[in-house]
PDB file of N, CA and C in Angstrom:
ATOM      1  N   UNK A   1      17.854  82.356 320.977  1.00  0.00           N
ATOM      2  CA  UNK A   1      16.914  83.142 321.753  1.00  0.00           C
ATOM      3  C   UNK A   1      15.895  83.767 320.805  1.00  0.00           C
ATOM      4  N   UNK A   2      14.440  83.953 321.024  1.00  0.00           N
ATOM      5  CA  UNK A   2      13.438  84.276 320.514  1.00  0.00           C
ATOM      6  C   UNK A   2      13.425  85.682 320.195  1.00  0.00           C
ATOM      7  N   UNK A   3      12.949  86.307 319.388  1.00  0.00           N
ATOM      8  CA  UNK A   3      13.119  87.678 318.616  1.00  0.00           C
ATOM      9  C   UNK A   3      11.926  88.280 319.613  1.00  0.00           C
ATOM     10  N   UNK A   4      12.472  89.323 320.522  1.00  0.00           N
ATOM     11  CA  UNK A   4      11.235  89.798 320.964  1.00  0.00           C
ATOM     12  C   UNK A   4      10.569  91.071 320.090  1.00  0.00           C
ATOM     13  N   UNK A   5       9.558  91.591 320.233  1.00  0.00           N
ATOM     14  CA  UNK A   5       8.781  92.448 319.598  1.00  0.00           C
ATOM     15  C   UNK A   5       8.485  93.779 320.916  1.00  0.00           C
ATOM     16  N   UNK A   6       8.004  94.676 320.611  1.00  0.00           N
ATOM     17  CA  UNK A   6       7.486  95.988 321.285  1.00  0.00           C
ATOM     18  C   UNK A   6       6.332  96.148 321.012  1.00  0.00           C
ATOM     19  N   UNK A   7       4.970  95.460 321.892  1.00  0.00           N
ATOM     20  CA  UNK A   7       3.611  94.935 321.648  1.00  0.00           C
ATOM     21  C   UNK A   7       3.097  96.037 321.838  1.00  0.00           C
ATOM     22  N   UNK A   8       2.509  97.256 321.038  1.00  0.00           N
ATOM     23  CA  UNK A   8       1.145  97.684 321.572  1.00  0.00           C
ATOM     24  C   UNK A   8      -0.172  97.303 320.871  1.00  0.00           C
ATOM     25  N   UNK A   9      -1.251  97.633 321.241  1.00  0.00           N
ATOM     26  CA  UNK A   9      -2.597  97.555 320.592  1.00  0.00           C
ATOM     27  C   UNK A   9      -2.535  98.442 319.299  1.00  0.00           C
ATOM     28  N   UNK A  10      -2.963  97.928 318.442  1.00  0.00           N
ATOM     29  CA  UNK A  10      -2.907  98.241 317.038  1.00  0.00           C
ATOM     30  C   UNK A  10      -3.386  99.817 317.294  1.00  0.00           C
ATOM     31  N   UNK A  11      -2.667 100.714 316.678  1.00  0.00           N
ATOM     32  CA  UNK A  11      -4.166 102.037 316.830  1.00  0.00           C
ATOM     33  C   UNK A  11      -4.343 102.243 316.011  1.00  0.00           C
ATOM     34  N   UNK A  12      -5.421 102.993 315.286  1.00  0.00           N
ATOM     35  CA  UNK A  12      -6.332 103.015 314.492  1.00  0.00           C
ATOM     36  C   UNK A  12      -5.855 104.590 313.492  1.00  0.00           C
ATOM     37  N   UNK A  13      -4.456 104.483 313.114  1.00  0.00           N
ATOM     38  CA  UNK A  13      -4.150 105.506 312.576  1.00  0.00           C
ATOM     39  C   UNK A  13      -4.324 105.499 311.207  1.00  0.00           C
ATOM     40  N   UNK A  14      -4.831 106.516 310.299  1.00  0.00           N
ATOM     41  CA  UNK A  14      -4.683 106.267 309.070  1.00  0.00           C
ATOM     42  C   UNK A  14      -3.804 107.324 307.713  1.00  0.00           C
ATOM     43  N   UNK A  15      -3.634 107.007 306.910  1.00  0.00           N
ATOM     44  CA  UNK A  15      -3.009 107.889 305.852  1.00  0.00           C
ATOM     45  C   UNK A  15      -2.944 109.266 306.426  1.00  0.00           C
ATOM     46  N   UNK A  16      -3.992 110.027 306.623  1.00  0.00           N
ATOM     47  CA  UNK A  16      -4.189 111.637 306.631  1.00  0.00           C
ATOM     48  C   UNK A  16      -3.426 111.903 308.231  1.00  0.00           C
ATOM     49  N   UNK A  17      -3.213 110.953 308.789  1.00  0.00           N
ATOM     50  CA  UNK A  17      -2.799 111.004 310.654  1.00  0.00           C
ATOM     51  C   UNK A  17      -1.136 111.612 310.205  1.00  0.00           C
ATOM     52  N   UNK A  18      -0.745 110.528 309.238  1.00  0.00           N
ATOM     53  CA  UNK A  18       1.091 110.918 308.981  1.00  0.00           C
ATOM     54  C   UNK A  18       1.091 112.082 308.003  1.00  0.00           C
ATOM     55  N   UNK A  19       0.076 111.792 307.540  1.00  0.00           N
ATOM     56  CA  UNK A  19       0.773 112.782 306.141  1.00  0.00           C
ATOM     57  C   UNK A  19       0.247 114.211 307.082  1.00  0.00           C
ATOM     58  N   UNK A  20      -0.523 114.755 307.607  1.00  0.00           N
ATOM     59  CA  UNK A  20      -0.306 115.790 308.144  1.00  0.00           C
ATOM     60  C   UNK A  20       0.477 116.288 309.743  1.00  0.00           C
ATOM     61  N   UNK A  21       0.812 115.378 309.983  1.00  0.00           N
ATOM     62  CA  UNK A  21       2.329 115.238 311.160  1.00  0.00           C
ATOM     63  C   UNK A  21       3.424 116.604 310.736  1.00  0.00           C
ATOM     64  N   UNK A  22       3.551 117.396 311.423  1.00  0.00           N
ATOM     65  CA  UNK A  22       4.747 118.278 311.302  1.00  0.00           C
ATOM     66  C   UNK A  22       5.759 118.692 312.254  1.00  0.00           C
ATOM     67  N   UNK A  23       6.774 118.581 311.384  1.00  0.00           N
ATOM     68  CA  UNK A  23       8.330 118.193 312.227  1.00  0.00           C
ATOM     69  C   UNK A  23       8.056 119.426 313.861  1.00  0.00           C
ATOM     70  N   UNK A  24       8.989 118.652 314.450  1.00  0.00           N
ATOM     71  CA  UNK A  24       8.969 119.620 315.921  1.00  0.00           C
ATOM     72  C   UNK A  24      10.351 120.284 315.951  1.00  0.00           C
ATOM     73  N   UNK A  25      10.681 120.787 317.445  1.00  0.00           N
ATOM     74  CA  UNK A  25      11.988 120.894 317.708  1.00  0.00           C
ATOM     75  C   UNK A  25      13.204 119.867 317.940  1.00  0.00           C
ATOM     76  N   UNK A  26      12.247 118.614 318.613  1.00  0.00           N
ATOM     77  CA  UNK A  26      12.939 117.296 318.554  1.00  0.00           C
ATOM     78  C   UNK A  26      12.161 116.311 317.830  1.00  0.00           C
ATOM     79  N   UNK A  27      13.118 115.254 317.599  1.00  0.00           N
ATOM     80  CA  UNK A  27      12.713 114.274 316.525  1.00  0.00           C
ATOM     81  C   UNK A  27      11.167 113.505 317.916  1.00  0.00           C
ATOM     82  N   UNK A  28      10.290 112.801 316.987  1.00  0.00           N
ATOM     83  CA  UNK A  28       9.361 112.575 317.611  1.00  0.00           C
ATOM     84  C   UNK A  28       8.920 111.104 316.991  1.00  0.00           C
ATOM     85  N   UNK A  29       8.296 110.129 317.367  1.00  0.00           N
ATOM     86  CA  UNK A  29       7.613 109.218 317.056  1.00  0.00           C
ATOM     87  C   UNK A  29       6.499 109.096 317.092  1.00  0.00           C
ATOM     88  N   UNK A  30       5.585 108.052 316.149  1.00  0.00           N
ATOM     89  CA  UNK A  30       3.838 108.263 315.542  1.00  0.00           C
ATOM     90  C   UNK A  30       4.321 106.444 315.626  1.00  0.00           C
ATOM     91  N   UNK A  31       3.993 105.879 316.825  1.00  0.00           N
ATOM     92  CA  UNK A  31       3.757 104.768 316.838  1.00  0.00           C
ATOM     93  C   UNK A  31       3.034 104.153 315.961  1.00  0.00           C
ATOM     94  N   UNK A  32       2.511 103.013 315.681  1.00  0.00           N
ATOM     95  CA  UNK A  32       1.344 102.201 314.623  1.00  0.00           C
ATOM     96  C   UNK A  32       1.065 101.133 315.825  1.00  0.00           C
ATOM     97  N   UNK A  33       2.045 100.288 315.391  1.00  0.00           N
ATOM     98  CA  UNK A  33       1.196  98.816 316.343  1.00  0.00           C
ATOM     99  C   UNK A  33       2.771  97.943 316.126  1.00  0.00           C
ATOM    100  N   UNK A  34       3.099  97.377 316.947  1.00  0.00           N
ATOM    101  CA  UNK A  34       3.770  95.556 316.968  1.00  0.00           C
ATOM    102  C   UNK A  34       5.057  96.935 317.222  1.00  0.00           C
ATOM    103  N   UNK A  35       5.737  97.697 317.669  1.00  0.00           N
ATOM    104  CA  UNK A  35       7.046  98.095 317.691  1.00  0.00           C
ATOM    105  C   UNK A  35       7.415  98.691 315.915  1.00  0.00           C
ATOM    106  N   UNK A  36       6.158  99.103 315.096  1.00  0.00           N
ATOM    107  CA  UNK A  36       6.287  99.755 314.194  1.00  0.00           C
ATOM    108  C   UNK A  36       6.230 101.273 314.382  1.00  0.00           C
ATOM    109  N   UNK A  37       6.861 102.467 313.893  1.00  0.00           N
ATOM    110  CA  UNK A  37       6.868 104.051 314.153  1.00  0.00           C
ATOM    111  C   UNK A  37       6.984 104.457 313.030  1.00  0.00           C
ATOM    112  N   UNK A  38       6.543 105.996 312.648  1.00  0.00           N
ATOM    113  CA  UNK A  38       7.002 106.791 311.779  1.00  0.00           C
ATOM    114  C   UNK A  38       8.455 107.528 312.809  1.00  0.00           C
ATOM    115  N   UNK A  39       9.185 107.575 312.545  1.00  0.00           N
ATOM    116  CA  UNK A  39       9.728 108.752 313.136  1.00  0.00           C
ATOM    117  C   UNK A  39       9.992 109.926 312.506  1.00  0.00           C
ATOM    118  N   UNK A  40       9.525 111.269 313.129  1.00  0.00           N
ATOM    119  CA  UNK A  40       9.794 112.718 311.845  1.00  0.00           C
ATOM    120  C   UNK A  40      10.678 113.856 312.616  1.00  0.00           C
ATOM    121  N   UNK A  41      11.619 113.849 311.967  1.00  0.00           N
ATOM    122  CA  UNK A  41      13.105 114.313 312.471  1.00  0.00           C
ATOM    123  C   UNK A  41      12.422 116.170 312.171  1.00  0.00           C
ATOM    124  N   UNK A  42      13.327 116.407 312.923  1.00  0.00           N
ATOM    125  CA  UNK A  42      13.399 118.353 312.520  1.00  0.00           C
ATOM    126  C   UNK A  42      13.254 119.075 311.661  1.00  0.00           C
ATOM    127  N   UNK A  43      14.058 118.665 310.963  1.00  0.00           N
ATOM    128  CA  UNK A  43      14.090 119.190 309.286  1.00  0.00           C
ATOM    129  C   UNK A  43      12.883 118.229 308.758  1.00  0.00           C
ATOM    130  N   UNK A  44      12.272 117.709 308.721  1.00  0.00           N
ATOM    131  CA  UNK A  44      10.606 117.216 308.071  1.00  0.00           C
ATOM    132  C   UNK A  44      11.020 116.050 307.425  1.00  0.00           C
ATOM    133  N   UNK A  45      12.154 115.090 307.583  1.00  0.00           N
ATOM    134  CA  UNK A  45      11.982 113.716 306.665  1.00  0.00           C
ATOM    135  C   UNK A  45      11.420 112.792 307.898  1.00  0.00           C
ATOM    136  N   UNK A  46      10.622 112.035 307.241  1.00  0.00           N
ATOM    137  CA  UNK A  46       9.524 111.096 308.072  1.00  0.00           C
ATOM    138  C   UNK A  46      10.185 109.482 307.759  1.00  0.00           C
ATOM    139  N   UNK A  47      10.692 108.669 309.033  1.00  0.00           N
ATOM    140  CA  UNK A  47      10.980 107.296 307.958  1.00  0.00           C
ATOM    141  C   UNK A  47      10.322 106.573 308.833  1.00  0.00           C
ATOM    142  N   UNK A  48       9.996 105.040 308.178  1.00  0.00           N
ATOM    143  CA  UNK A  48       9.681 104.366 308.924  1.00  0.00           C
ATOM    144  C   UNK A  48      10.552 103.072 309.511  1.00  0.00           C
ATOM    145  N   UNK A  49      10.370 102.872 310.532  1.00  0.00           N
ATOM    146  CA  UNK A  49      11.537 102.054 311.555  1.00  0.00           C
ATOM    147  C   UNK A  49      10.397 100.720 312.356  1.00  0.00           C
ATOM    148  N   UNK A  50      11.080  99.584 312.374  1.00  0.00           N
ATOM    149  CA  UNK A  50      10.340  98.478 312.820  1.00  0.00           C
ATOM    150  C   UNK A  50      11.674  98.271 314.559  1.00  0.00           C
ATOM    151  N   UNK A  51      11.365  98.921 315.545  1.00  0.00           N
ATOM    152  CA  UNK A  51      11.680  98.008 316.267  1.00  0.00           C
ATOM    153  C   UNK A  51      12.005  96.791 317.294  1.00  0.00           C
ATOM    154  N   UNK A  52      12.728  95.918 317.596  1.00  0.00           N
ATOM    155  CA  UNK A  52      12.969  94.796 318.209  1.00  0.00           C
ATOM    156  C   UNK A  52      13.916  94.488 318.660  1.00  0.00           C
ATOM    157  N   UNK A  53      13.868  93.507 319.973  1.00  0.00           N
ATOM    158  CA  UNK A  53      14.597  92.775 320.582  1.00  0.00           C
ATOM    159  C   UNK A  53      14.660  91.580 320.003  1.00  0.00           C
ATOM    160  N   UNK A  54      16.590  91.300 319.909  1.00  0.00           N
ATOM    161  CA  UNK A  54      17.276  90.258 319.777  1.00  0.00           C
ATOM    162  C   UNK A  54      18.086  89.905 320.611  1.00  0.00           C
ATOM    163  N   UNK A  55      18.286  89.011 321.209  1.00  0.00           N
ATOM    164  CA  UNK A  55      19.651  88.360 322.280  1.00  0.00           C
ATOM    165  C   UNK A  55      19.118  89.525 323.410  1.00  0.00           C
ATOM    166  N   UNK A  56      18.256  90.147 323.990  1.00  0.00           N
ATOM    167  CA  UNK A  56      18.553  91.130 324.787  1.00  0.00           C
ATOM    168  C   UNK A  56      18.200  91.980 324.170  1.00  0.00           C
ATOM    169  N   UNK A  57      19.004  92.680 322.978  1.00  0.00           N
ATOM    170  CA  UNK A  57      19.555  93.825 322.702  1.00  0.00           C
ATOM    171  C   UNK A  57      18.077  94.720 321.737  1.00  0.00           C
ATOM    172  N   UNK A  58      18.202  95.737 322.282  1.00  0.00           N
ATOM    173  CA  UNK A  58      17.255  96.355 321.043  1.00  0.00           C
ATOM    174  C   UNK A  58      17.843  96.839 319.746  1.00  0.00           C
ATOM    175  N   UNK A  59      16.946  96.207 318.592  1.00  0.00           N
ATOM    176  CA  UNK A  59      17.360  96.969 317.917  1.00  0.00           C
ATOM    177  C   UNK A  59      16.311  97.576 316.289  1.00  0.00           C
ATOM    178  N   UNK A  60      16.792  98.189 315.722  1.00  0.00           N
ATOM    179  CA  UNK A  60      15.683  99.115 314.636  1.00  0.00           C
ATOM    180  C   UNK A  60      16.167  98.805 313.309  1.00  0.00           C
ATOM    181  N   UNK A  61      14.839  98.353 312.822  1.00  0.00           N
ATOM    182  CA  UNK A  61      15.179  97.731 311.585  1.00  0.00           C
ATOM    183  C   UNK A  61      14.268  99.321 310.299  1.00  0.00           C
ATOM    184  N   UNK A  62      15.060  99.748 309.378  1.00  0.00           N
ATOM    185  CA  UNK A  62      14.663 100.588 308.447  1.00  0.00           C
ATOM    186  C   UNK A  62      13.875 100.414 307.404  1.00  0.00           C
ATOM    187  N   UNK A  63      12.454 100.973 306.726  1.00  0.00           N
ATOM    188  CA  UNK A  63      11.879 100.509 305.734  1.00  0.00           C
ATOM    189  C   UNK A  63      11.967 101.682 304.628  1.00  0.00           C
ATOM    190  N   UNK A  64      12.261 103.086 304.613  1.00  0.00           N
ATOM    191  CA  UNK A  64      12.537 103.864 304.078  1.00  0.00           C
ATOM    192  C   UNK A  64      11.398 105.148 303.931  1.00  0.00           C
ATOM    193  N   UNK A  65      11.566 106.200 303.737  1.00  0.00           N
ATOM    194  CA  UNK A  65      10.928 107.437 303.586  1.00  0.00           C
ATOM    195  C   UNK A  65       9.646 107.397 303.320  1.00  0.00           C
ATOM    196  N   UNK A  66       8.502 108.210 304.308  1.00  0.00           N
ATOM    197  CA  UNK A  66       7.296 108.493 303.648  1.00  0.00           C
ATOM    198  C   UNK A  66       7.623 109.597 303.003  1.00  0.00           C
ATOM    199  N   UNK A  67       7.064 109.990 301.580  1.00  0.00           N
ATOM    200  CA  UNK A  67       5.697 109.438 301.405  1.00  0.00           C
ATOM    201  C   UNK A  67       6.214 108.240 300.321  1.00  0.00           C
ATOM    202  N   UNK A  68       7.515 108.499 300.345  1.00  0.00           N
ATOM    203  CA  UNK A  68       8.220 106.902 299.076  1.00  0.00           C
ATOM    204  C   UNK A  68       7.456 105.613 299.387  1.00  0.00           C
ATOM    205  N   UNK A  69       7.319 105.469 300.794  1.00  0.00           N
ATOM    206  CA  UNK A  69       6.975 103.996 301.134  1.00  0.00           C
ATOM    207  C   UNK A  69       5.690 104.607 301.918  1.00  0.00           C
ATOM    208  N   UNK A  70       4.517 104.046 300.695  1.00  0.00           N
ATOM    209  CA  UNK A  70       3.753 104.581 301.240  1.00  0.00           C
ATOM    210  C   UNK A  70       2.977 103.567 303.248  1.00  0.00           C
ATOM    211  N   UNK A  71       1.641 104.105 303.383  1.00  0.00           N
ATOM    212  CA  UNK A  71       1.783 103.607 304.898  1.00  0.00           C
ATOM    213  C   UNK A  71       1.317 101.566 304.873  1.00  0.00           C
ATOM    214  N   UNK A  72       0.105 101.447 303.835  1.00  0.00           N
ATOM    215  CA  UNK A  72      -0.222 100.065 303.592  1.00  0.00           C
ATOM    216  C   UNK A  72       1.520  99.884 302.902  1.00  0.00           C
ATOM    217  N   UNK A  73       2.272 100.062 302.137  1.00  0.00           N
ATOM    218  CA  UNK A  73       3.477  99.362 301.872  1.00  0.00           C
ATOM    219  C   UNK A  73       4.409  99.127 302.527  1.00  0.00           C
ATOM    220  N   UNK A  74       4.743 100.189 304.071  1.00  0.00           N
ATOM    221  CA  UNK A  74       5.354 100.178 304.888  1.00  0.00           C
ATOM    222  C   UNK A  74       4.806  98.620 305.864  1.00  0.00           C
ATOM    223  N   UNK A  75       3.633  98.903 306.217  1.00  0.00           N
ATOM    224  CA  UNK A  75       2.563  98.037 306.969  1.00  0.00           C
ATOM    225  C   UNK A  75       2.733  96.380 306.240  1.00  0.00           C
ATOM    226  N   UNK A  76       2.676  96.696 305.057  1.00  0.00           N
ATOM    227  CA  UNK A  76       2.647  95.048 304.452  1.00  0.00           C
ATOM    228  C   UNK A  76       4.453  94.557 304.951  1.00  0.00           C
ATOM    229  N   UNK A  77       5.562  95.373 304.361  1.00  0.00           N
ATOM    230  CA  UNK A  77       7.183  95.282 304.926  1.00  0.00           C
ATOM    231  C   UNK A  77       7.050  94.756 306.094  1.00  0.00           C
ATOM    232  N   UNK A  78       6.745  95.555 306.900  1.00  0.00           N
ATOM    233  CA  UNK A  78       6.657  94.981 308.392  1.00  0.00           C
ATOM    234  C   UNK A  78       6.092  93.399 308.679  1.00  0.00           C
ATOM    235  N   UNK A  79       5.104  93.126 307.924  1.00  0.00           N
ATOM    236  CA  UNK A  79       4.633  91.745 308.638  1.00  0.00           C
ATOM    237  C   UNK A  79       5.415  91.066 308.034  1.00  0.00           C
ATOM    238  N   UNK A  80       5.944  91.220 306.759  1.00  0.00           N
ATOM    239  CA  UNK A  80       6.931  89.975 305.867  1.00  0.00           C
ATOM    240  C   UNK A  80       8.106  90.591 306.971  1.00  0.00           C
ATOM    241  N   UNK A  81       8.653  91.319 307.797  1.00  0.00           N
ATOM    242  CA  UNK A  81       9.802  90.963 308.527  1.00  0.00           C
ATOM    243  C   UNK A  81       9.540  90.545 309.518  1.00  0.00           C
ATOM    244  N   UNK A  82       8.499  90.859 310.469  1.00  0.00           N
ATOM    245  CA  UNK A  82       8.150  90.068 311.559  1.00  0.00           C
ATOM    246  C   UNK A  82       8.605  88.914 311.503  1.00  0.00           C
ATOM    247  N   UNK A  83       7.460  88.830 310.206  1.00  0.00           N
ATOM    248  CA  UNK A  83       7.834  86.364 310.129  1.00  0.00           C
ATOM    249  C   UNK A  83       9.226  86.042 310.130  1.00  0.00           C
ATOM    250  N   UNK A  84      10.190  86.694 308.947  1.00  0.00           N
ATOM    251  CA  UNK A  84      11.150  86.356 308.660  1.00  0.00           C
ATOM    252  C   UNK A  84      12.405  86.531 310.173  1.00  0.00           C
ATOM    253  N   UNK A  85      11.815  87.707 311.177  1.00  0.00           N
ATOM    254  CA  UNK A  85      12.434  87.506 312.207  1.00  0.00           C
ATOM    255  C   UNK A  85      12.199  86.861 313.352  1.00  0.00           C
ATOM    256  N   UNK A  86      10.894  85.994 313.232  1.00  0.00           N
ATOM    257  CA  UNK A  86      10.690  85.525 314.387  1.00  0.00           C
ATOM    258  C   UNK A  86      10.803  84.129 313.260  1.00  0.00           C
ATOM    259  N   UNK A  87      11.307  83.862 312.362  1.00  0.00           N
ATOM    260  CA  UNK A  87      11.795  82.246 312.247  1.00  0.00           C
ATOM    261  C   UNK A  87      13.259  82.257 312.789  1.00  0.00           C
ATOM    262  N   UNK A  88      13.986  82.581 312.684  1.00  0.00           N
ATOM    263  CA  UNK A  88      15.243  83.074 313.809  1.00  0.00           C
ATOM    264  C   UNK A  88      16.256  82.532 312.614  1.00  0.00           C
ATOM    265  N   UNK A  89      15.765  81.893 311.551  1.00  0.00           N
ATOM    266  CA  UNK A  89      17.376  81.794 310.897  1.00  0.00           C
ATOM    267  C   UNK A  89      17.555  82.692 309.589  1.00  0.00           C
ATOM    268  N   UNK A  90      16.805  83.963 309.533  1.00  0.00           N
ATOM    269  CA  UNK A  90      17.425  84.773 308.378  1.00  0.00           C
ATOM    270  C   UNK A  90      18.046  86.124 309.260  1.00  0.00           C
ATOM    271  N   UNK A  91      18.939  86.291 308.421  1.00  0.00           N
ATOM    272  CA  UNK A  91      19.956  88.043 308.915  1.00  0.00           C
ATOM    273  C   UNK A  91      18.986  88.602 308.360  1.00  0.00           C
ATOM    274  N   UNK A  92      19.456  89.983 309.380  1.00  0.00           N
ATOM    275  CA  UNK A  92      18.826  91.200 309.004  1.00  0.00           C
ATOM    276  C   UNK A  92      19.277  91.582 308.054  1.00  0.00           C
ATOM    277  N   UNK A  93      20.336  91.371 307.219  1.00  0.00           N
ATOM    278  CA  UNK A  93      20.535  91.721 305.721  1.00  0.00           C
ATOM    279  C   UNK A  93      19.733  91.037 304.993  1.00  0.00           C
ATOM    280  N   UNK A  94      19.303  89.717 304.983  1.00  0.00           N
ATOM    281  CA  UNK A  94      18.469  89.534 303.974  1.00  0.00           C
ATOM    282  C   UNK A  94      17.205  89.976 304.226  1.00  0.00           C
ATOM    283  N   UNK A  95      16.566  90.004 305.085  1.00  0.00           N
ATOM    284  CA  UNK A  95      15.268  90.923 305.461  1.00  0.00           C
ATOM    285  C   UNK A  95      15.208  92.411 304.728  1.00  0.00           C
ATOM    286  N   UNK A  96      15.865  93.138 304.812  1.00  0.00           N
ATOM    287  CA  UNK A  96      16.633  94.978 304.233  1.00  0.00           C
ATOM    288  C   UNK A  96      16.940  94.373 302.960  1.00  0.00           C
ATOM    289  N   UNK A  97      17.212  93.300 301.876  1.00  0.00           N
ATOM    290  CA  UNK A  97      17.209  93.168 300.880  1.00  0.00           C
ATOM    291  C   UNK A  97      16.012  92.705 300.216  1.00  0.00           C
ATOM    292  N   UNK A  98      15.736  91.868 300.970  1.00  0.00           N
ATOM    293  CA  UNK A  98      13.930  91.234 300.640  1.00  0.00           C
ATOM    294  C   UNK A  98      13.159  92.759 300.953  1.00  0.00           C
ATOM    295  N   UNK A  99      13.119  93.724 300.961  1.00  0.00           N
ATOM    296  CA  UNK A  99      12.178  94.914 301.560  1.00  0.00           C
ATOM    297  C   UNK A  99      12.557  95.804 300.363  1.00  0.00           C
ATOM    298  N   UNK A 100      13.942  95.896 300.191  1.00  0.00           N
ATOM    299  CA  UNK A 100      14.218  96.426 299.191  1.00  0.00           C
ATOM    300  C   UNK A 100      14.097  96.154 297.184  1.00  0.00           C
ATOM    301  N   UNK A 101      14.213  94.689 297.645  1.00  0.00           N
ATOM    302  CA  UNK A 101      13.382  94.442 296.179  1.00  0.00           C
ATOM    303  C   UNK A 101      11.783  94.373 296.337  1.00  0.00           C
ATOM    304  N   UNK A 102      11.260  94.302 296.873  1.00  0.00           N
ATOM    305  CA  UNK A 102       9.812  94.666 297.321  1.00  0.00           C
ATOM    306  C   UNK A 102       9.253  95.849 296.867  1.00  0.00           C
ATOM    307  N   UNK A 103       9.772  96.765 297.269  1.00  0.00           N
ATOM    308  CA  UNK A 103       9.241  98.102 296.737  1.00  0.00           C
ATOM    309  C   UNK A 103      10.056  98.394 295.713  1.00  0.00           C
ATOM    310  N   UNK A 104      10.878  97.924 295.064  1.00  0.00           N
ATOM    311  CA  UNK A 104      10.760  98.368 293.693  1.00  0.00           C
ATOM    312  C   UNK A 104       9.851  97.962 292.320  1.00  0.00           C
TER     313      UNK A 104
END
C-alpha cells in the first residue's frame, strides 16, 4: 500500500516565523507544507516531526530540535524522506539513520 502524505499548500513561513514562536499552555503546531510541523511543547523545546500515512495508520516520523536542526536542514531531511518513503521498500529505521548521519 502507497505511503500517504498530509497535503497542504506550501506556506510561506520563514526562519524569524519559528524562531520567534513561544511555548503556550498546550503543546501547539507551526505547520510548513507536505505533513511537515514544528511542534513547541510547554516548557519551550521546538522539534520537528514529518507526518504520514502507512497501511492506514498514521504515523510521525522525528528530525530533531530547533534551533539544532536548523529550518532549510530540517526542510532538505524531509524531502530525502518523502522519496525514501514513498519508494515503499526502505524502514523507517533506515530513513532516522540516513537523517541522522546527515546532520552530522
Amino acid at each position: 500500500m502507497p505511503v500517504r502524505f498530509f497535503v497542504r499548500p506550501p506556506n510561506a513561513f520563514n526562519r524569524s516565523h519559528y524562531l520567534n514562536a513561544k511555548p503556550g499552555i498546550k503543546a501547539r503546531k507551526l505547520s510548513d507544507a507536505h505533513g511537515f510541523y514544528l511542534l513547541i511543547n510547554p516548557h519551550g523545546s521546538k522539534l520537528w516531526y514529518l507526518k504520514y500515512r502507512y497501511k492506514g495508520k498514521e504515523k510521525k516520523l522525528s528530525f530533531g530540535a530547533y534551533p539544532f536542526i536548523t529550518l532549510a536542514d530540517a526542510r532538505r531531511l524531509r524531502d530525502e524522506a518523502r522519496s525514501v518513503l514513498t519508494a515503499g521498500t526502505v524502514r523507517v529505521r533506515s530513513v532516522k539513520k540516513r537523517n541522522v548521519a546527515v546532520c552530522r
